[in-house]
Protein backbone atom coordinates (compact mmCIF):
# COMPACT_ATOMS: atom_id res chain seq x y z
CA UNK A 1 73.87 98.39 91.24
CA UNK A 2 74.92 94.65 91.26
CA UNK A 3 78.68 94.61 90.90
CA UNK A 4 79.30 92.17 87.95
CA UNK A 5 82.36 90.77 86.13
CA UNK A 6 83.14 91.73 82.66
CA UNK A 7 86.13 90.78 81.52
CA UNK A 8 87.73 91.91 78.61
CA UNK A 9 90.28 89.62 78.07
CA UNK A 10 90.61 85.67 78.35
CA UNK A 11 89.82 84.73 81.96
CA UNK A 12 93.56 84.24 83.95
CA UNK A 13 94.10 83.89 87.78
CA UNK A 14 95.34 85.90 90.86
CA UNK A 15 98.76 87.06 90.37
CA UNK A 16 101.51 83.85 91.14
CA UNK A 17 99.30 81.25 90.18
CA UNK A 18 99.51 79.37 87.32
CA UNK A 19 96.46 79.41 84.93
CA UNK A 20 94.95 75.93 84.29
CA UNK A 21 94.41 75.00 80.60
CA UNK A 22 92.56 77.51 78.31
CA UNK A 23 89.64 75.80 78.05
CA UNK A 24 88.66 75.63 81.68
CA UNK A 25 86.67 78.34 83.17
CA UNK A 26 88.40 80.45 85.83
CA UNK A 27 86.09 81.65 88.70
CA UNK A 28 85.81 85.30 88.93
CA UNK A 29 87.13 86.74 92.07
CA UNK A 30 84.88 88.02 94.99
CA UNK A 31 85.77 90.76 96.73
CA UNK A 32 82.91 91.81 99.77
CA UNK A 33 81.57 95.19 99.01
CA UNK A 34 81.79 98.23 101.12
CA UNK A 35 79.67 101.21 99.91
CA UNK A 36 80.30 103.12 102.98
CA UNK A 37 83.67 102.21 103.27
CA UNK A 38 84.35 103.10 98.93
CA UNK A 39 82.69 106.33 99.38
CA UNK A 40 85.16 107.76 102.45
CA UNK A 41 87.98 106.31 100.61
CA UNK A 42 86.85 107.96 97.17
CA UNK A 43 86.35 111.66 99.19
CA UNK A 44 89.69 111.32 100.88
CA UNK A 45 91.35 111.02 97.31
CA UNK A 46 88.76 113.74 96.13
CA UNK A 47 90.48 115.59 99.24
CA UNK A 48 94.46 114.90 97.78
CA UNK A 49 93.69 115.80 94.57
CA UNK A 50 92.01 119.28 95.14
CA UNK A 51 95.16 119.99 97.39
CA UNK A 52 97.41 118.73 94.63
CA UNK A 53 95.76 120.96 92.30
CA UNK A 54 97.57 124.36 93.50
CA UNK A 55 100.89 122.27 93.61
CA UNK A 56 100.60 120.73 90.14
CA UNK A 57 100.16 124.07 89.07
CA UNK A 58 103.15 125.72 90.44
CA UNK A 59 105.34 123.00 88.80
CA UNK A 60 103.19 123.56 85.84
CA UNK A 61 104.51 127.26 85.63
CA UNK A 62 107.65 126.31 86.55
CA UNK A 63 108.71 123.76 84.04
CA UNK A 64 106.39 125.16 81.54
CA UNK A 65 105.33 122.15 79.85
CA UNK A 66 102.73 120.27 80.26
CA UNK A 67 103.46 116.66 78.85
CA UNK A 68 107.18 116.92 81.04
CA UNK A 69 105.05 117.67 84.38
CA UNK A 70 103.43 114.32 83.42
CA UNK A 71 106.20 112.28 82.71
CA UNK A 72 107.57 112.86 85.21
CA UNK A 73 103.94 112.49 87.69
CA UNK A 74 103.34 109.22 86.37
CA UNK A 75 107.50 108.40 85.85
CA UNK A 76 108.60 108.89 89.63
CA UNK A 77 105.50 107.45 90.54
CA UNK A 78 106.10 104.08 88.84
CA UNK A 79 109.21 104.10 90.56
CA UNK A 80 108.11 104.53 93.73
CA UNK A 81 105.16 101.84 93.46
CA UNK A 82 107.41 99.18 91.68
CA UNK A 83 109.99 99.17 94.68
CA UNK A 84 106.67 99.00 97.05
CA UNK A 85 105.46 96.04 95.23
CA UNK A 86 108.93 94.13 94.85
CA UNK A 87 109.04 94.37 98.34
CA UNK A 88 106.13 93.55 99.66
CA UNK A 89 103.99 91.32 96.61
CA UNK A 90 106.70 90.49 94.34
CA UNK A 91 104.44 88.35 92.26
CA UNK A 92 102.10 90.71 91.63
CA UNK A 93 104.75 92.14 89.24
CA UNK A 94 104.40 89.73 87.10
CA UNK A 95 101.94 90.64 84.52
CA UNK A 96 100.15 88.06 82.14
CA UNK A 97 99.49 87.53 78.83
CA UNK A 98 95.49 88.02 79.15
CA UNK A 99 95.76 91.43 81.14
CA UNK A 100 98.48 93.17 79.12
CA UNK A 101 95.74 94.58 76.60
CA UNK A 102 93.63 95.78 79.22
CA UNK A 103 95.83 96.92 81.60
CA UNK A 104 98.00 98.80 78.68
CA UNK A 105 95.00 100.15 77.76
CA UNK A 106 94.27 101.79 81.22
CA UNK A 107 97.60 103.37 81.76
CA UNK A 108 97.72 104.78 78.36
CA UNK A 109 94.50 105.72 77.60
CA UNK A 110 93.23 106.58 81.29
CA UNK A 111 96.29 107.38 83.25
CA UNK A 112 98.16 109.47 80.57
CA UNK A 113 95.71 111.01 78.71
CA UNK A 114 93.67 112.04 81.27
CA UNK A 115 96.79 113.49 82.88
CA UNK A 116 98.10 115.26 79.99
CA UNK A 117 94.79 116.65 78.47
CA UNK A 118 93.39 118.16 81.43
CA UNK A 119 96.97 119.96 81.44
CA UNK A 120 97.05 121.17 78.04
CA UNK A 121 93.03 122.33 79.08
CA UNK A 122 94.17 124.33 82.26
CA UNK A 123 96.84 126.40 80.19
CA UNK A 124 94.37 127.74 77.58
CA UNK A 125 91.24 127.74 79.70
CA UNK A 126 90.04 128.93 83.47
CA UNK A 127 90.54 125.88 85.68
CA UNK A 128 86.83 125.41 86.58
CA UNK A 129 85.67 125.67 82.78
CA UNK A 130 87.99 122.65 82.29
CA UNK A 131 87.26 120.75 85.33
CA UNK A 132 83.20 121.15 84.57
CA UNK A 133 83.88 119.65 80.76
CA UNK A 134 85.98 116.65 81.81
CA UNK A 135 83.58 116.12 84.76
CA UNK A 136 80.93 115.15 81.79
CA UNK A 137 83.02 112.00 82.03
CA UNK A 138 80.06 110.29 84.74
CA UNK A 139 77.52 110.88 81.80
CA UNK A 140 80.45 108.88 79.37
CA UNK A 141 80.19 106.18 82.14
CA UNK A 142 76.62 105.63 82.88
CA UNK A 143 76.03 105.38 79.05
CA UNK A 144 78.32 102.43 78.64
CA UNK A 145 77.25 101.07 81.87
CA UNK A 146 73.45 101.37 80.95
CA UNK A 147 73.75 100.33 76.74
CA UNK A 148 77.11 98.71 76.56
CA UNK A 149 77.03 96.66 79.91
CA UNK A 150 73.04 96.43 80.11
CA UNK A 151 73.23 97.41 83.49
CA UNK A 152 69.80 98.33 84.47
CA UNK A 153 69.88 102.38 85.68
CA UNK A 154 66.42 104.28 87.01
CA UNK A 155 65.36 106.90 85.10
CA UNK A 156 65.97 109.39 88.63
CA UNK A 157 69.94 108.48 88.01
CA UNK A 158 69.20 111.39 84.57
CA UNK A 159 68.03 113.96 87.47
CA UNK A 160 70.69 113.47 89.46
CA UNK A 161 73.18 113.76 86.74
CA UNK A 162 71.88 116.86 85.30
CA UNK A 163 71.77 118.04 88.90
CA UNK A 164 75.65 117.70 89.49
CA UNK A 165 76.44 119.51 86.02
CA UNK A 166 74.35 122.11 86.88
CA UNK A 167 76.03 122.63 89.97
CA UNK A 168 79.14 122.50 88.22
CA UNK A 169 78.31 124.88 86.26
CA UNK A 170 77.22 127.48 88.77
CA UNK A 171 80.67 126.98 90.47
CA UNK A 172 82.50 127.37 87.26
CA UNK A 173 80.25 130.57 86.77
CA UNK A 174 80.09 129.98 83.00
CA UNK A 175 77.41 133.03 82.26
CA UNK A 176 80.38 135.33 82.41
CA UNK A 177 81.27 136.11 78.49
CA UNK A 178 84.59 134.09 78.82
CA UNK A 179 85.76 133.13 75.07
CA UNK A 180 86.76 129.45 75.42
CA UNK A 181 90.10 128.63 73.23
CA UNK A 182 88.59 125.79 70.91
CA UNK A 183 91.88 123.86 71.48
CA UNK A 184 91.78 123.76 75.15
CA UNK A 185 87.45 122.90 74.71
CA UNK A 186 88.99 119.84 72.60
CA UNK A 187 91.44 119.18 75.06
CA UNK A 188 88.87 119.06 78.02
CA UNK A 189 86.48 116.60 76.08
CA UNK A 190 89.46 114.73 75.56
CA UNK A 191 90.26 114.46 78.75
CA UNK A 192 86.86 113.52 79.41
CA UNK A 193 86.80 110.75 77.22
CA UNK A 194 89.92 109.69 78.85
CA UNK A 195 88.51 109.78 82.52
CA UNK A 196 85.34 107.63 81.50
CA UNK A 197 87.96 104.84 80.12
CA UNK A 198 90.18 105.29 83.44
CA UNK A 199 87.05 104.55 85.69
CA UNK A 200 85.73 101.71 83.22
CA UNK A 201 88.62 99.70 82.92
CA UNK A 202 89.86 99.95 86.18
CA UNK A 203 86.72 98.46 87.34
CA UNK A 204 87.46 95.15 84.89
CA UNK A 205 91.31 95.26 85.54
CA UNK A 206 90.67 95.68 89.84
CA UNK A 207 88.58 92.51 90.27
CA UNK A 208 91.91 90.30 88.96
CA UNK A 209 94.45 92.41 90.66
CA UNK A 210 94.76 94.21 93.61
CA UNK A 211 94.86 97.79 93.90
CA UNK A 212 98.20 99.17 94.57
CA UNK A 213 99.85 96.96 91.50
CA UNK A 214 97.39 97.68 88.83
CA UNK A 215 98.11 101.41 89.97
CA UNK A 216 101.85 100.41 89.09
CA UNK A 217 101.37 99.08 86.06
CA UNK A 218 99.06 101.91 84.73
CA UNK A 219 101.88 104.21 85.76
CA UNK A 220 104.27 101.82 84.05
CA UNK A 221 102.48 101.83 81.11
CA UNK A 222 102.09 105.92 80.94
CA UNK A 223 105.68 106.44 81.61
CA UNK A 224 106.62 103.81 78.90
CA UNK A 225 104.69 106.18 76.66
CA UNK A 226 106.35 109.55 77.49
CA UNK A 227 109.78 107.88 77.05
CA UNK A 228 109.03 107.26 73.69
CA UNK A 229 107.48 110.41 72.82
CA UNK A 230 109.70 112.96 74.94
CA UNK A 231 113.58 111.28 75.93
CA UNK A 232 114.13 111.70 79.52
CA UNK A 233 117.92 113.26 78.17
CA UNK A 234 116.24 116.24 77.31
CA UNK A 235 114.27 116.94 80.43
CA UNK A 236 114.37 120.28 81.88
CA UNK A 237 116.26 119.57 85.20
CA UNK A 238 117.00 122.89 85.91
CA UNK A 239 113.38 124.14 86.21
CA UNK A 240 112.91 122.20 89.12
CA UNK A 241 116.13 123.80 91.38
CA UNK A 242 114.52 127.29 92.14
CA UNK A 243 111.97 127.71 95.11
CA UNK A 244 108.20 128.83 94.71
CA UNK A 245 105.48 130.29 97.60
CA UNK A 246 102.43 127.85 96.88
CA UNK A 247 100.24 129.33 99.75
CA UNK A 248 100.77 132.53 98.27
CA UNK A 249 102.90 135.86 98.49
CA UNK A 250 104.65 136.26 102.13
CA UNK A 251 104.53 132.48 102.51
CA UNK A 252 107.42 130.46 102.97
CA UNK A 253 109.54 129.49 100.15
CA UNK A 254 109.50 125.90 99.47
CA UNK A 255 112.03 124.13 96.71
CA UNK A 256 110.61 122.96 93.46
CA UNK A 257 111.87 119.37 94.20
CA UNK A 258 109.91 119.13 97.32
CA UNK A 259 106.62 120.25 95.36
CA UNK A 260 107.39 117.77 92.57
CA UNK A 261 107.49 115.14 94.86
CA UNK A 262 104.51 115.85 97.47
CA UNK A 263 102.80 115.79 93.27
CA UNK A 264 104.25 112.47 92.96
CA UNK A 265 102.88 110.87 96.47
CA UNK A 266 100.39 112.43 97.78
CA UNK A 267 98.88 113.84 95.03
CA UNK A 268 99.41 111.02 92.57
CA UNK A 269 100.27 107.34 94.24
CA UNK A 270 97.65 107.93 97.03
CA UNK A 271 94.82 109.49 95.19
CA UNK A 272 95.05 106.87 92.25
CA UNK A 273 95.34 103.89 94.97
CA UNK A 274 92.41 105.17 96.66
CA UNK A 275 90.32 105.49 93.50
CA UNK A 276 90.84 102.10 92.32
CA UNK A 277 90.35 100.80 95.71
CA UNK A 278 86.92 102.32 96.15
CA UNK A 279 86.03 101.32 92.50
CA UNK A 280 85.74 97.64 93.82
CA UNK A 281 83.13 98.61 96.80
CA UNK A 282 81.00 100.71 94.60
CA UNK A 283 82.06 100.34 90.85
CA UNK A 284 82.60 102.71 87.82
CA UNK A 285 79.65 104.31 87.55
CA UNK A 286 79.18 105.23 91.24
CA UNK A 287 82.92 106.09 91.63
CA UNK A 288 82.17 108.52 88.52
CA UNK A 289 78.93 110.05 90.18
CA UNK A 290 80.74 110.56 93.67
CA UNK A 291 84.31 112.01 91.43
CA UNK A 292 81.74 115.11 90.48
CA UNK A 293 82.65 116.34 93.93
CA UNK A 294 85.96 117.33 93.00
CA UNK A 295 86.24 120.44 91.41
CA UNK A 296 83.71 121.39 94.42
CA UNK A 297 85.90 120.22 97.00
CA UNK A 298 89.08 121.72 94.85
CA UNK A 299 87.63 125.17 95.47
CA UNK A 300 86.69 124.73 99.37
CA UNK A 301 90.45 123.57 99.16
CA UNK A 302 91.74 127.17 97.27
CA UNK A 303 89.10 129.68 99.66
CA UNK A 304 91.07 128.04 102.81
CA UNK A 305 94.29 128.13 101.86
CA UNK A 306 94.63 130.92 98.94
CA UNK A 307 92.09 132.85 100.19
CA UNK A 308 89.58 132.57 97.21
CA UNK A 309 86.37 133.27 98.99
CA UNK A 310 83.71 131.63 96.78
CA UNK A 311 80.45 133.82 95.93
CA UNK A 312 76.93 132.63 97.26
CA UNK A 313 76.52 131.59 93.92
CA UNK A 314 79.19 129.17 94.00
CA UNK A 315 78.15 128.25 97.60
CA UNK A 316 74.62 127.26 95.80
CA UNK A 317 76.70 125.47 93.44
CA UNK A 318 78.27 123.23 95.42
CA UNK A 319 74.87 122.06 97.46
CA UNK A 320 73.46 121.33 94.12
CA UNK A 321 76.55 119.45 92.87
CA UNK A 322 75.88 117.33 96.03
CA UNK A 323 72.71 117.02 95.48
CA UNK A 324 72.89 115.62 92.44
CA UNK A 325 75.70 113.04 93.44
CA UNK A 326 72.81 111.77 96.00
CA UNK A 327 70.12 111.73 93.77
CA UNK A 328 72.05 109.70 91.23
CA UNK A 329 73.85 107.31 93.48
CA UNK A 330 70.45 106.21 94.87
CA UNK A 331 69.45 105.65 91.44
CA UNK A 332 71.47 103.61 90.29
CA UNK A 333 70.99 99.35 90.86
């Protein structure tokens, strides 16, 4: 697929330079694509985020509350990033007039939401039931990409697609009679929804800024957003001063605070930089396609180190989730 700017705002220039008059044309940046190169960089974050799945969830239980874990996720992670950038791209912090839509947009809407749903979806429903509904998000994507965009997409890129949900499914194992909370179903969709808009716009918002700063800004954005809605006075401090055995009964003890935190960088700042940086060697949609892999990977990730040993069904599962990844990505133009 030809990698082509659409931008959804006025056209502006690279951070720290000053935009000519309005009714010039600004040349779109180039950056030289990569596939190989996005594809390693999108499994590695596939990799963080299945291993920050078991610790999300252990500060999940501890603080009990789904839309404080992601305050403070996307909070301490803003933090983090905006002393990174001051120091070493200070004017890359300053954001303009033609990207604050878009970019408000993408930390709201995609960083938040996405957070926050899939959060509220994992308390009411089996983990894998919500991972395989919000993983209908590549479907959202290649839509838009295909009718919205006018993107040209083979007809294979369908097989591939229905492929990877298949396999999905067979890892979720959703043939056994679970009764899905309604609320949590909505949740999941929603969170869906929410992914599709995360990969789309950070596609448009990438090729004007680089990686690592619109990643601050989206945080920036989300964590404007949970101030408002939840004061940080109130927070539940407490909940995070016990200790809690991740890897499992008889394993050592490790504080709360240390948890919280490997959430906040490794499983949060890296991941997300990673994403967005593979997003400019092989776009949305493909990024989207190659994301199926994660609830996949997120269950190799629980068998090693929680001892979950997955069925041959789920085994099956997995080949046909990548599978359809491959069939799809070589589909697409």
């Amino acid at each position: 697929m030809t990698h082509e700017h659409h931008q959804l705002g006025p056209p502006d220039t690279s951070a720290g330079v000053p935009a000519p008059p309005v009714d010039e044309p600004l040349p779109t940046p180039v950056h030289a694509q990569r596939p190989a190169l996005g594809y390693a960089l999108y499994l590695t974050a596939a990799l963080l985020f299945g291993i920050n799945g078991t610790v999300s969830k252990v500060v999940l239980q501890a603080v009990d509350d789904a839309a404080r874990v992601s305050q403070l996720r996307v909070t301490a992670a803003f933090l983090v990033l905006l002393v990174v950038v001051a120091v070493t791209n200070r004017p890359a912090l300053r954001l303009r007039r033609s990207e604050l839509g878009p970019v408000a947009a993408y930390g709201i809407l995609g960083v938040a939401m996405t957070q926050w749903l899939y959060f509220v979806a994992i308390e009411r429903m089996p983990i894998g039931i919500a991972l395989l509904i919000e993983f209908t998000a590549p479907i959202m994507v290649v839509l838009w990409v295909r009718f919205a965009w006018g993107r040209p997409v083979r007809n294979t890129v369908w097989l591939g697609l229905a492929l990877a949900l298949l396999g999905l499914a067979m890892v979720a194992q959703i043939w056994g009679g679970l009764q899905l909370d309604g609320l949590g179903v909505a949740a999941a969709l929603g969170a869906a929804v929410a992914l599709a808009i995360y990969y789309l716009l950070g596609e448009h918002a990438g090729q004007q800024r680089d990686p690592v700063s619109l990643t601050l800004w989206g945080f920036g954005f989300a964590a404007a957003l949970w101030a408002l809605v939840l004061p940080w006075w109130q927070f539940p401090w407490d909940a995070l001063q016990g200790t809690a055995t991740p890897l499992g009964e008889g394993s050592a003890a490790l504080p709360l605070w240390g948890l919280a935190a490997w959430m906040v960088v490794l499983g949060t700042i890296a991941p997300f930089w990673l994403v967005l940086a593979a997003i400019r060697h092989i776009g949305a949609a493909g990024a989207s396609i190659v994301g199926m892999t994660e609830p996949f990977i997120a269950s190799l990730i629980a068998w090693v180190v929680l001892d979950e040993v997955l069925t041959p069904v789920q085994m099956l599962g997995g080949v046909v989730i990548l599978t359809g990844v491959v069939v799809a990505e070589r589909a697409r133009r």
